[in-house]
PDB file of N, CA and C in Angstrom:
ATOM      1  N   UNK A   1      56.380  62.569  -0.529  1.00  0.00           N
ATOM      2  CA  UNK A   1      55.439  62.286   0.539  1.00  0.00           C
ATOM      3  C   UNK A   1      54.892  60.874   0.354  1.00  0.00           C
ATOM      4  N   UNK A   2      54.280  60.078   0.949  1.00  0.00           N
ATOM      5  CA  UNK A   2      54.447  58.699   1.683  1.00  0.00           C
ATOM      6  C   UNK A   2      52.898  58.816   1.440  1.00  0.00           C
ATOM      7  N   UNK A   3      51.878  58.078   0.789  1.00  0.00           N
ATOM      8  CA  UNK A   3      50.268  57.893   0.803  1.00  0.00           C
ATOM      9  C   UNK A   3      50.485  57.245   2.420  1.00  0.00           C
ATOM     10  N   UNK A   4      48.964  57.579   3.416  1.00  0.00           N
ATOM     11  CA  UNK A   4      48.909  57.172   4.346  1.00  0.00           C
ATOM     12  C   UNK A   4      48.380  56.243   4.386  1.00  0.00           C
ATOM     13  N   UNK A   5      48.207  54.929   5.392  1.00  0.00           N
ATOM     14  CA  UNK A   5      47.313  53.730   5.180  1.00  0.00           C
ATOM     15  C   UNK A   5      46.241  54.199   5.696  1.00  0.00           C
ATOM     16  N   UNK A   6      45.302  53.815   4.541  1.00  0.00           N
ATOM     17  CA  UNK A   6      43.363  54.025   4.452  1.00  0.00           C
ATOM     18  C   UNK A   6      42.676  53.096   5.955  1.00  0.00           C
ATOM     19  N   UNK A   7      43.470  52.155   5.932  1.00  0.00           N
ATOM     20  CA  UNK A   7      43.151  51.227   7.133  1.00  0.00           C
ATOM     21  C   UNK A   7      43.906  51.915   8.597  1.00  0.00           C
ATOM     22  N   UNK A   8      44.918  52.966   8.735  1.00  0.00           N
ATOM     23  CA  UNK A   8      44.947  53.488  10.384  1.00  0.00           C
ATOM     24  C   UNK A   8      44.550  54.133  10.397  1.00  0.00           C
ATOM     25  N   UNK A   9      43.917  55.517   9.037  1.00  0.00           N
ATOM     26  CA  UNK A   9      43.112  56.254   9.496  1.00  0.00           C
ATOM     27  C   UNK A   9      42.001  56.301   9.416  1.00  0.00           C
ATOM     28  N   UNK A  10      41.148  54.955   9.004  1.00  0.00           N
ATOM     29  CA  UNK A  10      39.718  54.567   9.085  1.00  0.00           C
ATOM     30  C   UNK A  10      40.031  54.472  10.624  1.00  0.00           C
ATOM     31  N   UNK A  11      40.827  53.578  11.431  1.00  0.00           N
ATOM     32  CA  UNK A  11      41.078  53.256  12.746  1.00  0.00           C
ATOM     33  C   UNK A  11      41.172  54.614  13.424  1.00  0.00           C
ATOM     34  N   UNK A  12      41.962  55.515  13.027  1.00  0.00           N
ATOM     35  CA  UNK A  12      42.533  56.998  13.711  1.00  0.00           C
ATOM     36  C   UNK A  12      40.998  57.745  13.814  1.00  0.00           C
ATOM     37  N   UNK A  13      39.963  57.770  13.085  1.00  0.00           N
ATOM     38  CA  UNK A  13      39.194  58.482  12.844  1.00  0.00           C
ATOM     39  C   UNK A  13      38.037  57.848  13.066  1.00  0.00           C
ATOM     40  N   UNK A  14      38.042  56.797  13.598  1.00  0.00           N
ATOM     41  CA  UNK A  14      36.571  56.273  14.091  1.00  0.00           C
ATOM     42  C   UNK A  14      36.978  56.322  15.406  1.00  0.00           C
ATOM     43  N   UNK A  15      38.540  56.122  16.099  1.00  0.00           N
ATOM     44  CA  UNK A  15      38.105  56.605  17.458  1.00  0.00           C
ATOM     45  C   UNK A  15      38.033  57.965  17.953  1.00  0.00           C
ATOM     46  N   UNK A  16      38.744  58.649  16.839  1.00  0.00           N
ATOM     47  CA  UNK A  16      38.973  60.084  17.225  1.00  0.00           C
ATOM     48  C   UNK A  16      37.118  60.779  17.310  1.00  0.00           C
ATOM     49  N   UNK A  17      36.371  59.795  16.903  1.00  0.00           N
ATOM     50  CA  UNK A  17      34.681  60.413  16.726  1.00  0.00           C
ATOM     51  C   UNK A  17      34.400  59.604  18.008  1.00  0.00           C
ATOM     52  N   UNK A  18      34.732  58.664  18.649  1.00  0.00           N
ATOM     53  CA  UNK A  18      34.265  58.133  19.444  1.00  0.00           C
ATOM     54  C   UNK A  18      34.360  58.753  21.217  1.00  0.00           C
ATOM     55  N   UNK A  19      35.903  59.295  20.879  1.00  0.00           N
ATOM     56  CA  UNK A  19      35.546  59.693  21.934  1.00  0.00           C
ATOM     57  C   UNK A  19      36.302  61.132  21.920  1.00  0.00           C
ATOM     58  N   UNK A  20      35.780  62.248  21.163  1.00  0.00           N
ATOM     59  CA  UNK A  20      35.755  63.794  20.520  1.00  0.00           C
ATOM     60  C   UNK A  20      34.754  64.156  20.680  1.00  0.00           C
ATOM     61  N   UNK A  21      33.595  65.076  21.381  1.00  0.00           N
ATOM     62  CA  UNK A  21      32.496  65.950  20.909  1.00  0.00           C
ATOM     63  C   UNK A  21      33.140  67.441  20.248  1.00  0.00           C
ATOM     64  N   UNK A  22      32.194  68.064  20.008  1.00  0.00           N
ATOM     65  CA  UNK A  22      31.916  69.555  19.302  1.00  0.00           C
ATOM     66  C   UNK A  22      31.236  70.032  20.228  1.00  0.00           C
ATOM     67  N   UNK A  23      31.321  71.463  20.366  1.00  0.00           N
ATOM     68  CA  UNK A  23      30.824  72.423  21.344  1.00  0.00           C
ATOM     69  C   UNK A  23      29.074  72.422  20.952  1.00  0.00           C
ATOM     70  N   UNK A  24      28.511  72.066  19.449  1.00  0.00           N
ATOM     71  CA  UNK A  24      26.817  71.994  20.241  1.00  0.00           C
ATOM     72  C   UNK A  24      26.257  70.553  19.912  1.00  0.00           C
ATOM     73  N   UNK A  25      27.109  69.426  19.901  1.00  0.00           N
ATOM     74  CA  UNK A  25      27.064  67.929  20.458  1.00  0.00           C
ATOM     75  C   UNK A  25      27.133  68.190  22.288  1.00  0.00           C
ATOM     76  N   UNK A  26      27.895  68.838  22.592  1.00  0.00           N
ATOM     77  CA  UNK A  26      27.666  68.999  24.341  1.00  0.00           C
ATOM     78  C   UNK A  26      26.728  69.673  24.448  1.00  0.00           C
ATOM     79  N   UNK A  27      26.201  70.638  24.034  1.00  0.00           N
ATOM     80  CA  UNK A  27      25.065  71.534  24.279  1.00  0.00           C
ATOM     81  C   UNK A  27      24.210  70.548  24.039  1.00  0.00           C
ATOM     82  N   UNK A  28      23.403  70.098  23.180  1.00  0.00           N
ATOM     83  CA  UNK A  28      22.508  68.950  22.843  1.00  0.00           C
ATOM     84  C   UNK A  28      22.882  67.783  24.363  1.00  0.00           C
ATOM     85  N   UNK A  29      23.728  67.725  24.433  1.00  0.00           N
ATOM     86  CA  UNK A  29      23.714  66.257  25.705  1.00  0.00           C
ATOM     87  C   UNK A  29      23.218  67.261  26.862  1.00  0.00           C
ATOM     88  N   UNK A  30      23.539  68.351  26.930  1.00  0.00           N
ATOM     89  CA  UNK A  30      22.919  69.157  28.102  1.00  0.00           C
ATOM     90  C   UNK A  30      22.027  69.246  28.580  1.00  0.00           C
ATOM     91  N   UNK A  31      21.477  69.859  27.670  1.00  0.00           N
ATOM     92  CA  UNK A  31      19.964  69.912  27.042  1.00  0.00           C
ATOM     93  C   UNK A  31      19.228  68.415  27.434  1.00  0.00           C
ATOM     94  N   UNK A  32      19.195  67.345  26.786  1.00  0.00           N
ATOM     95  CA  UNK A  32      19.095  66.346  26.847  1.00  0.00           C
ATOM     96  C   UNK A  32      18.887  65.278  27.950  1.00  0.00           C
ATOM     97  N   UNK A  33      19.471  66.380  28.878  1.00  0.00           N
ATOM     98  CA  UNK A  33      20.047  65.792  30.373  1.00  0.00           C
ATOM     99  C   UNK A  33      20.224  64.041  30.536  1.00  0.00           C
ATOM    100  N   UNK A  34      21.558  64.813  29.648  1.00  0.00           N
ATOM    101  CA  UNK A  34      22.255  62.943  29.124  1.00  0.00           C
ATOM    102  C   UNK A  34      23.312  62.834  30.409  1.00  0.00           C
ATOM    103  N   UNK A  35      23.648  61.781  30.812  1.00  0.00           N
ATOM    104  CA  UNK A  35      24.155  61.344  31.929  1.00  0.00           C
ATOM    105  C   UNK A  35      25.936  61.492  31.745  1.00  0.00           C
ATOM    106  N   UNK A  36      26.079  62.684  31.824  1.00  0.00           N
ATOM    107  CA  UNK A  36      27.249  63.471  32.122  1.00  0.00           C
ATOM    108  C   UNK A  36      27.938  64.013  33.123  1.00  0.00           C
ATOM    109  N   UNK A  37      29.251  64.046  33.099  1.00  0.00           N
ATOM    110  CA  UNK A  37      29.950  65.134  34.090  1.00  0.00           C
ATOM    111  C   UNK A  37      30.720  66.085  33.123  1.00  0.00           C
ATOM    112  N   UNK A  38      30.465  67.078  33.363  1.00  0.00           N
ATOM    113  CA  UNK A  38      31.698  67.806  32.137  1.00  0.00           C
ATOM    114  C   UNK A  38      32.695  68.382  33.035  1.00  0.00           C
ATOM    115  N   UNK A  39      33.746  67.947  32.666  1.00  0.00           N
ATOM    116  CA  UNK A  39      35.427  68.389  33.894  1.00  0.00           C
ATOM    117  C   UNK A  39      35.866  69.387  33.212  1.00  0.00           C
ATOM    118  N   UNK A  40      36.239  70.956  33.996  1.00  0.00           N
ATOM    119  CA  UNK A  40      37.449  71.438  32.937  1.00  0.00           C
ATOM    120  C   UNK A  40      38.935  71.596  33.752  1.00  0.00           C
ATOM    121  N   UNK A  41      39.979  71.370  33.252  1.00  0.00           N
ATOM    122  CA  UNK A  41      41.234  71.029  33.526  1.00  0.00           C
ATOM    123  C   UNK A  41      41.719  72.114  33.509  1.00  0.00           C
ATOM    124  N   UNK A  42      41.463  73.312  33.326  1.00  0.00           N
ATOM    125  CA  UNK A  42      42.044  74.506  33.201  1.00  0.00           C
ATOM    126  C   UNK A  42      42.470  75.141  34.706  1.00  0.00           C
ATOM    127  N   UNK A  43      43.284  76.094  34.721  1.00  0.00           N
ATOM    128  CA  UNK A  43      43.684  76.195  36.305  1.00  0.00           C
ATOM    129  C   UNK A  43      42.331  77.152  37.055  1.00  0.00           C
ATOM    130  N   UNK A  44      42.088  76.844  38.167  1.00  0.00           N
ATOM    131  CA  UNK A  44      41.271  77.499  39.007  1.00  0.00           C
ATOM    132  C   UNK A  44      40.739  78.802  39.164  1.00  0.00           C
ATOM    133  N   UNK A  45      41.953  79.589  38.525  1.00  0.00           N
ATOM    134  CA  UNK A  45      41.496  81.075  38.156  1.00  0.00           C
ATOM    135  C   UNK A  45      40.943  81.116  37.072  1.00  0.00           C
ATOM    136  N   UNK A  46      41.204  80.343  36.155  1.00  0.00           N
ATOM    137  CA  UNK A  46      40.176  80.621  34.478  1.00  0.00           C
ATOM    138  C   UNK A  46      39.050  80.037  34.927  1.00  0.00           C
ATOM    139  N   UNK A  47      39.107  79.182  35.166  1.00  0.00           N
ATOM    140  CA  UNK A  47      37.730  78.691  36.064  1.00  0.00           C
ATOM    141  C   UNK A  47      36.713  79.359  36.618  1.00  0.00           C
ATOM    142  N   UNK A  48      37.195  80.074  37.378  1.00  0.00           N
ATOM    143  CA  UNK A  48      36.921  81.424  38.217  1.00  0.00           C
ATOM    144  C   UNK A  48      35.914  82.466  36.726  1.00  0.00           C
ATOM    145  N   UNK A  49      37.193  82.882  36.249  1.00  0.00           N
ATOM    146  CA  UNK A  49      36.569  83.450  35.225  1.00  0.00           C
ATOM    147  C   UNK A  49      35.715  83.378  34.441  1.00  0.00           C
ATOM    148  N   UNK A  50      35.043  81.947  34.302  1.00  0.00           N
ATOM    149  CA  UNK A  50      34.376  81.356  33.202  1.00  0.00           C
ATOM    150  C   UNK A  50      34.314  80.273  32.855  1.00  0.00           C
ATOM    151  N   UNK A  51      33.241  79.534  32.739  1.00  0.00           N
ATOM    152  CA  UNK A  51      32.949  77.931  32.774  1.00  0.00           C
ATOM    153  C   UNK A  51      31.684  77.861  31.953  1.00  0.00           C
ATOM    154  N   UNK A  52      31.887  76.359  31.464  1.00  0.00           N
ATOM    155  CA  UNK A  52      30.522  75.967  30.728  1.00  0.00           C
ATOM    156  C   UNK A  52      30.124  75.554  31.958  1.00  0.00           C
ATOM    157  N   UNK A  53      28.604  75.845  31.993  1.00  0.00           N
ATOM    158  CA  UNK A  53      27.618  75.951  32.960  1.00  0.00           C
ATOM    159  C   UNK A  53      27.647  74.538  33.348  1.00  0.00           C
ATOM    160  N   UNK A  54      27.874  73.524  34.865  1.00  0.00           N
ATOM    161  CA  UNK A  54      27.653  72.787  35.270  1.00  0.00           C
ATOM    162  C   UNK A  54      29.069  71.932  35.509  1.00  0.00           C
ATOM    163  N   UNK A  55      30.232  72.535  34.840  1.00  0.00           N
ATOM    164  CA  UNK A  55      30.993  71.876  35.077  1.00  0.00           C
ATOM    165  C   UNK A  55      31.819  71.994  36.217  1.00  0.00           C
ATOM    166  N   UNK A  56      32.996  71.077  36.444  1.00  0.00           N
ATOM    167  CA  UNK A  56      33.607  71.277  38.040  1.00  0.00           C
ATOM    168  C   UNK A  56      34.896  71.161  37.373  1.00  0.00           C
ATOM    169  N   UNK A  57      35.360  72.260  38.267  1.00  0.00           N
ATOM    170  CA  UNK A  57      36.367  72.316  38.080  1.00  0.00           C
ATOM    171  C   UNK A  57      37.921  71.560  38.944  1.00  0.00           C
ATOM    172  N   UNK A  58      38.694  70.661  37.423  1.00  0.00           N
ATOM    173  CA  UNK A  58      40.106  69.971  37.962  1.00  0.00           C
ATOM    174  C   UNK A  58      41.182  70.156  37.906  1.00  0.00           C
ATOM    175  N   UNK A  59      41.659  71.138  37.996  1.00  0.00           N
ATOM    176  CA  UNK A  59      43.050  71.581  37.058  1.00  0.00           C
ATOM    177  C   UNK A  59      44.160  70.503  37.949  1.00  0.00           C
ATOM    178  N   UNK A  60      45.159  70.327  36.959  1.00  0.00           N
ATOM    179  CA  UNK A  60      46.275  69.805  36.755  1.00  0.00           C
ATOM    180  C   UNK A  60      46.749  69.295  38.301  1.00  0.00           C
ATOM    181  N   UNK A  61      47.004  69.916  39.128  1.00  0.00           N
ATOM    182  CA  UNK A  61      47.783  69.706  40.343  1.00  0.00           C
ATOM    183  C   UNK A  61      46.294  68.904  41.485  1.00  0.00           C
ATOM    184  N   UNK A  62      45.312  68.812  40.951  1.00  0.00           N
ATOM    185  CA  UNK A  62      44.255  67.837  41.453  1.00  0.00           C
ATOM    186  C   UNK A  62      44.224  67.115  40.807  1.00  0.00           C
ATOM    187  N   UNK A  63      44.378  66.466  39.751  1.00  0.00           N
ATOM    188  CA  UNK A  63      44.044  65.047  39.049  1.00  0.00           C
ATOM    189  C   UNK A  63      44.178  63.977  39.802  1.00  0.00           C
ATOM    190  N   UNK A  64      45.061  63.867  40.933  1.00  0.00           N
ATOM    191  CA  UNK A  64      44.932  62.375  41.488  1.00  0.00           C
ATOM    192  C   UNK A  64      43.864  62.171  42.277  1.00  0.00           C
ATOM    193  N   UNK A  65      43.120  63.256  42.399  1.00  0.00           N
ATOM    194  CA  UNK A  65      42.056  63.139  43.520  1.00  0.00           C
ATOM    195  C   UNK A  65      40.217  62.666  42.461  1.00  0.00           C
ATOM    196  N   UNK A  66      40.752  62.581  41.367  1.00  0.00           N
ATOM    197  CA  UNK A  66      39.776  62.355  40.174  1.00  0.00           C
ATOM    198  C   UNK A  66      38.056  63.046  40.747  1.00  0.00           C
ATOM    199  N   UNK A  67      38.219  64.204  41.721  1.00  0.00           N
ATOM    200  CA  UNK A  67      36.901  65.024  42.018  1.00  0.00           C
ATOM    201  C   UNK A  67      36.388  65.374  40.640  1.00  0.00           C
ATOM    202  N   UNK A  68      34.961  64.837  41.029  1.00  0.00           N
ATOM    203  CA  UNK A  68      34.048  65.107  40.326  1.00  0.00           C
ATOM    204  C   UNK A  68      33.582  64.138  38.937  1.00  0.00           C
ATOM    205  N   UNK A  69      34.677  63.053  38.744  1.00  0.00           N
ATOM    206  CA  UNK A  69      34.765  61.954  38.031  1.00  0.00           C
ATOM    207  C   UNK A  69      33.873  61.148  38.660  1.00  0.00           C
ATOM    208  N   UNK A  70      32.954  60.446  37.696  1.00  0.00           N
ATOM    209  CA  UNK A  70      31.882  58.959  38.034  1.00  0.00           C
ATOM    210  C   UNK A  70      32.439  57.645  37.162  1.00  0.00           C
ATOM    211  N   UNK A  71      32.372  56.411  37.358  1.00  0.00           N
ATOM    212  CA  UNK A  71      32.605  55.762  36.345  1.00  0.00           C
ATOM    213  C   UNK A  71      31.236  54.956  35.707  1.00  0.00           C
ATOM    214  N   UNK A  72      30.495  55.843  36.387  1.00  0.00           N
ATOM    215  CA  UNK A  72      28.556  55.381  35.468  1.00  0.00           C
ATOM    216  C   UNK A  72      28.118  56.546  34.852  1.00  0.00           C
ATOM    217  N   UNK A  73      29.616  57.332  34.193  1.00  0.00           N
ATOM    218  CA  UNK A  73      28.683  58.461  33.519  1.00  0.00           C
ATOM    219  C   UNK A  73      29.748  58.987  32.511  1.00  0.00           C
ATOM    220  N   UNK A  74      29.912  59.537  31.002  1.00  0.00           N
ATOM    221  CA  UNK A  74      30.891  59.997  30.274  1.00  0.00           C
ATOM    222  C   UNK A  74      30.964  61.345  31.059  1.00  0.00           C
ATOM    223  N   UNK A  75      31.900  61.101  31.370  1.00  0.00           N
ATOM    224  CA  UNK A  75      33.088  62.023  31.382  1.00  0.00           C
ATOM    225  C   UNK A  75      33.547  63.278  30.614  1.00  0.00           C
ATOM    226  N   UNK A  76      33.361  64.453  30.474  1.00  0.00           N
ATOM    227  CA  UNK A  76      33.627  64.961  29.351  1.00  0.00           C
ATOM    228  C   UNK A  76      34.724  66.186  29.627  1.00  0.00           C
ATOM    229  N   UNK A  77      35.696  66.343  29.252  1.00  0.00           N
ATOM    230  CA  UNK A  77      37.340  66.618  29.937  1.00  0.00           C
ATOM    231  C   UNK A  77      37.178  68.046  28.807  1.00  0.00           C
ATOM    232  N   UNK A  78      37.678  69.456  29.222  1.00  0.00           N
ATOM    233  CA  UNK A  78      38.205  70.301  28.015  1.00  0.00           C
ATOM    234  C   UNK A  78      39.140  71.158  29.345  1.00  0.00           C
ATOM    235  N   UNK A  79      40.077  71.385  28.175  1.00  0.00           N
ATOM    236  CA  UNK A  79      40.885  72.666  28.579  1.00  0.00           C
ATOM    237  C   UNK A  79      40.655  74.067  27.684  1.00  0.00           C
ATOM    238  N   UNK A  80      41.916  74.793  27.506  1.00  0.00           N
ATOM    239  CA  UNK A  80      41.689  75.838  26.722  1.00  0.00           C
ATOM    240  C   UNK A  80      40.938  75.878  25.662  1.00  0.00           C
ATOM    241  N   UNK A  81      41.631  75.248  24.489  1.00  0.00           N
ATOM    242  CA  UNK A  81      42.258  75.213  22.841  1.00  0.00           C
ATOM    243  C   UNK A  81      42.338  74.016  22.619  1.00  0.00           C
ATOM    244  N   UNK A  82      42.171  74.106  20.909  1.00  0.00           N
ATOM    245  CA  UNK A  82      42.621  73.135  20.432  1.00  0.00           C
ATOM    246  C   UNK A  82      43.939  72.668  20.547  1.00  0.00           C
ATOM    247  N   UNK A  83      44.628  73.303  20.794  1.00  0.00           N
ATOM    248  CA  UNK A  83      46.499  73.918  20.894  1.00  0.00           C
ATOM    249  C   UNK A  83      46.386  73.025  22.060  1.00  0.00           C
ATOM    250  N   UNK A  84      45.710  73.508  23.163  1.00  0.00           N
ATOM    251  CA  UNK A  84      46.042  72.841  24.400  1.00  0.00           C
ATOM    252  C   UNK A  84      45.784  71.377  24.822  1.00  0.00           C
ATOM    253  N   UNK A  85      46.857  70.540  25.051  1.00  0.00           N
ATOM    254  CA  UNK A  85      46.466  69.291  25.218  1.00  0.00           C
ATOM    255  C   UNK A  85      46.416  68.440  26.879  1.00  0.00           C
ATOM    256  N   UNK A  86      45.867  69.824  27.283  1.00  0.00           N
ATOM    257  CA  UNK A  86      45.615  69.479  28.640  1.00  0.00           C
ATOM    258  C   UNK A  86      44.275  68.141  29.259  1.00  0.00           C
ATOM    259  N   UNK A  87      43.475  68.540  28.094  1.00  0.00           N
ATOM    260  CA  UNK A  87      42.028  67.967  28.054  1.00  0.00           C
ATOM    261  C   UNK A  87      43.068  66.526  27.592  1.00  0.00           C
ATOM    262  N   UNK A  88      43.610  66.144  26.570  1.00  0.00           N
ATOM    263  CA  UNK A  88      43.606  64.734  25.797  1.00  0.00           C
ATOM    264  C   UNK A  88      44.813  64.247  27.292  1.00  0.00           C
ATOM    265  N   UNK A  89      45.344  64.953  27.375  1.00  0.00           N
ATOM    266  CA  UNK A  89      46.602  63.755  29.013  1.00  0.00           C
ATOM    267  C   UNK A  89      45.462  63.559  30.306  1.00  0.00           C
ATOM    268  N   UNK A  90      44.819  64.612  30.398  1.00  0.00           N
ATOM    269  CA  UNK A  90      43.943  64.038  31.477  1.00  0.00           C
ATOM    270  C   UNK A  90      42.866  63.177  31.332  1.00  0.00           C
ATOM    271  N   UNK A  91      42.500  63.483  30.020  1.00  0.00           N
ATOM    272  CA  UNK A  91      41.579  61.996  29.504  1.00  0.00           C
ATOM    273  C   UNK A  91      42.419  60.796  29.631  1.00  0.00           C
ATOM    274  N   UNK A  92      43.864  60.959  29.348  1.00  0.00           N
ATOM    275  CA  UNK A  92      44.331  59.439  28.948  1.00  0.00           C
ATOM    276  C   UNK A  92      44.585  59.109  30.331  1.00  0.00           C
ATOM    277  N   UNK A  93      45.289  59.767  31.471  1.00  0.00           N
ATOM    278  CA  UNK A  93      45.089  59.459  32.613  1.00  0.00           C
ATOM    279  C   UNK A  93      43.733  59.086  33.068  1.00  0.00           C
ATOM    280  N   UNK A  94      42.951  59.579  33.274  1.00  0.00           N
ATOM    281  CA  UNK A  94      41.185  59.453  33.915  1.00  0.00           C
ATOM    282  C   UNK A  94      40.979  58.104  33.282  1.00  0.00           C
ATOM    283  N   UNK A  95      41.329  57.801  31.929  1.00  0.00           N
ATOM    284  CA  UNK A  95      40.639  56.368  31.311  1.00  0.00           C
ATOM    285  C   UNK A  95      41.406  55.705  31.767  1.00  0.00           C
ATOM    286  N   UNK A  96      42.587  55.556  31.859  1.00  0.00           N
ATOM    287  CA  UNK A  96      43.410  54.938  32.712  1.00  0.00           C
ATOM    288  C   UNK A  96      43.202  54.011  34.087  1.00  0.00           C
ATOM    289  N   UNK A  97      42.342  55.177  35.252  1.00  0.00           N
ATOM    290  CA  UNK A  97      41.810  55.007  36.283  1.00  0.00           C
ATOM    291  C   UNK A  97      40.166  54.252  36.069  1.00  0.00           C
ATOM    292  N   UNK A  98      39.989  53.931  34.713  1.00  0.00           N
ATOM    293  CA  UNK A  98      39.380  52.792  34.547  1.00  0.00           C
ATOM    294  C   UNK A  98      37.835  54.301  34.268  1.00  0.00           C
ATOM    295  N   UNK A  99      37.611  55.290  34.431  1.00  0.00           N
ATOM    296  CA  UNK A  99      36.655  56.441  33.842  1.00  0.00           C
ATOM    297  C   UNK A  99      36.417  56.629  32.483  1.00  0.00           C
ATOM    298  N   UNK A 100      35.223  56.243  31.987  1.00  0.00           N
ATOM    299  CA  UNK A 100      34.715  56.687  30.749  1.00  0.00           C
ATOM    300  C   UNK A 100      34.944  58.355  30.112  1.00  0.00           C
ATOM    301  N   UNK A 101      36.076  58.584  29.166  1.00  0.00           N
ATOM    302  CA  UNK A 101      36.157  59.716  28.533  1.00  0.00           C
ATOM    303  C   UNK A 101      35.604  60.439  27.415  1.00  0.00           C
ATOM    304  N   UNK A 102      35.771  61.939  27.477  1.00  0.00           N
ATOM    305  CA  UNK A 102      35.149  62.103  26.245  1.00  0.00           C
ATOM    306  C   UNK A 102      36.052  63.636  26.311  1.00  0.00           C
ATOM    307  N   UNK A 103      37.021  64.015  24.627  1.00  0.00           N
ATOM    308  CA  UNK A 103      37.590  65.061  24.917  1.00  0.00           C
ATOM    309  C   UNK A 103      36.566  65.877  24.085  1.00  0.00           C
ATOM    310  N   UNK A 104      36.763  67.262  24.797  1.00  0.00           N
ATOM    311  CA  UNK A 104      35.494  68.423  24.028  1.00  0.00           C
ATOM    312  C   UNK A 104      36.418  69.082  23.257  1.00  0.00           C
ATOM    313  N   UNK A 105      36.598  68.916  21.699  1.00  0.00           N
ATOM    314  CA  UNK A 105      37.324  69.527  20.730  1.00  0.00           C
ATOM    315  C   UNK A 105      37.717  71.138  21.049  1.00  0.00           C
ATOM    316  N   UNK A 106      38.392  71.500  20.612  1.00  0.00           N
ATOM    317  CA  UNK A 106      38.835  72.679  21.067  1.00  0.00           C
ATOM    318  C   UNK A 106      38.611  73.915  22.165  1.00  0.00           C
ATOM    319  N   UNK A 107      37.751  72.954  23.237  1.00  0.00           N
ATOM    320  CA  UNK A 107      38.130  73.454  24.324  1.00  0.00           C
ATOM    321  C   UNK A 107      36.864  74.570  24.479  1.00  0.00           C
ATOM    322  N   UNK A 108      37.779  75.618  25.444  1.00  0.00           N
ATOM    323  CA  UNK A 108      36.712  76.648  26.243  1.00  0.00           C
ATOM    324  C   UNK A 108      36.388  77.460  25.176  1.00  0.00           C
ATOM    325  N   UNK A 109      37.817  78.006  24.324  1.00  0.00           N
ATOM    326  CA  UNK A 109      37.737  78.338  23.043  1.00  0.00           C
ATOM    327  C   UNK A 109      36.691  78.500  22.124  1.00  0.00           C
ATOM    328  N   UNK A 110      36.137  77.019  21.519  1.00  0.00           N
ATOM    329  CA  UNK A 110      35.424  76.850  20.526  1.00  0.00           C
ATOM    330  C   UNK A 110      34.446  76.841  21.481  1.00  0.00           C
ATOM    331  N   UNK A 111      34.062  76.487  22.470  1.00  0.00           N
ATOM    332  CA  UNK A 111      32.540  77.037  23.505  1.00  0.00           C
ATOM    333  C   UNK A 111      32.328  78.149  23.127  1.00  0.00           C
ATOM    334  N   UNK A 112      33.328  79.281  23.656  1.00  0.00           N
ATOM    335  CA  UNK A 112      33.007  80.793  22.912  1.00  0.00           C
ATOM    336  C   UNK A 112      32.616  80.850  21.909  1.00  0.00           C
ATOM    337  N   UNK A 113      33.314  80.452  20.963  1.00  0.00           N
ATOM    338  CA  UNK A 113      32.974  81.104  19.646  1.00  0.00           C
ATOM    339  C   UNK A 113      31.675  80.443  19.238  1.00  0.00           C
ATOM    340  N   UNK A 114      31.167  79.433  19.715  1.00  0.00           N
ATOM    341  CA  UNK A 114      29.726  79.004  19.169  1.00  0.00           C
ATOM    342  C   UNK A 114      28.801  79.812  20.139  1.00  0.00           C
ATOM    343  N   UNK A 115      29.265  81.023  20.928  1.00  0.00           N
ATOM    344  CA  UNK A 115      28.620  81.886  21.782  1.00  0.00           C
ATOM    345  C   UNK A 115      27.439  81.051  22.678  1.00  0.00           C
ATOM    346  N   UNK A 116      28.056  79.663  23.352  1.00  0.00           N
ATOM    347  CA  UNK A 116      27.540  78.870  24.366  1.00  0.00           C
ATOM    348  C   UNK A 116      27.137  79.883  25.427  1.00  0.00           C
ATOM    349  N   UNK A 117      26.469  79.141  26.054  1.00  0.00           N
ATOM    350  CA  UNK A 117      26.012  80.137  27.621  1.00  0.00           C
ATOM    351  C   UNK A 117      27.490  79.656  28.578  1.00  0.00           C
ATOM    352  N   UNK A 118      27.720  80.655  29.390  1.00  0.00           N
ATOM    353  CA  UNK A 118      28.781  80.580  30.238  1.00  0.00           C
ATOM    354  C   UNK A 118      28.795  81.211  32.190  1.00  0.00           C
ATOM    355  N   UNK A 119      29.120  80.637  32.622  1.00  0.00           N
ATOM    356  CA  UNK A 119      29.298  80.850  33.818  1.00  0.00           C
ATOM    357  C   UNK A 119      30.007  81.570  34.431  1.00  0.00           C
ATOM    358  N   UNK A 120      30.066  83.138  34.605  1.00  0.00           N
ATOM    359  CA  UNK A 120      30.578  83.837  35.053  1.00  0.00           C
ATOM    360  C   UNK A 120      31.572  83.445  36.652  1.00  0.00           C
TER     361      UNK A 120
END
């Protein structure tokens, strides 16, 4: 095995904090009523099923229409799972379109399990 360079993952890991929250780093910005949009990318029926409270929902086959995106406000993108890298392509698209991102670490997922409030 190959030592990794200390210098890409000082680089890998100061942006991966920069633009990564944790499920009660979003709760705290909530709370906070910090100048947010929180997007979830998941398809319309999970949506349906269950949402962190306030968010709008974008799934996949809407992204060009960037609803519900500001570019005077972070952005904050989740899909499922950590597994799922639905949240990190639509971030890289959305930043792309020139939108401030922010991916929510493992998703709707780790919302649950920190037993967040949820939107029926």
């Amino acid at each position: 095995m190959v030592l990794v360079s200390t210098r890409k993952a000082e680089k890998f890991f100061k942006a991966k904090t920069e633009f990564t929250t944790g499920p009660m780093e979003l709760q705290h910005m909530m709370e906070d009523e910090e100048n947010i949009n929180i997007i979830d990318v998941r398809t319309a029926d999970d949506f349906a099923k269950g949402h962190i409270p306030g968010a709008i929902s974008l799934p996949r086959d809407e992204w060009l229409t960037c609803k519900g995106l500001t570019k005077d406000r972070n952005n904050v993108i989740y899909c499922y799972s950590e597994v799922c890298h639905l949240a990190a392509e639509a971030a890289k698209e959305f930043a792309s379109e020139g939108f401030p991102v922010i991916e929510l670490e493992g998703g709707f997922e780790e919302w649950q399990k920190y037993n967040l409030p949820i939107v029926p």
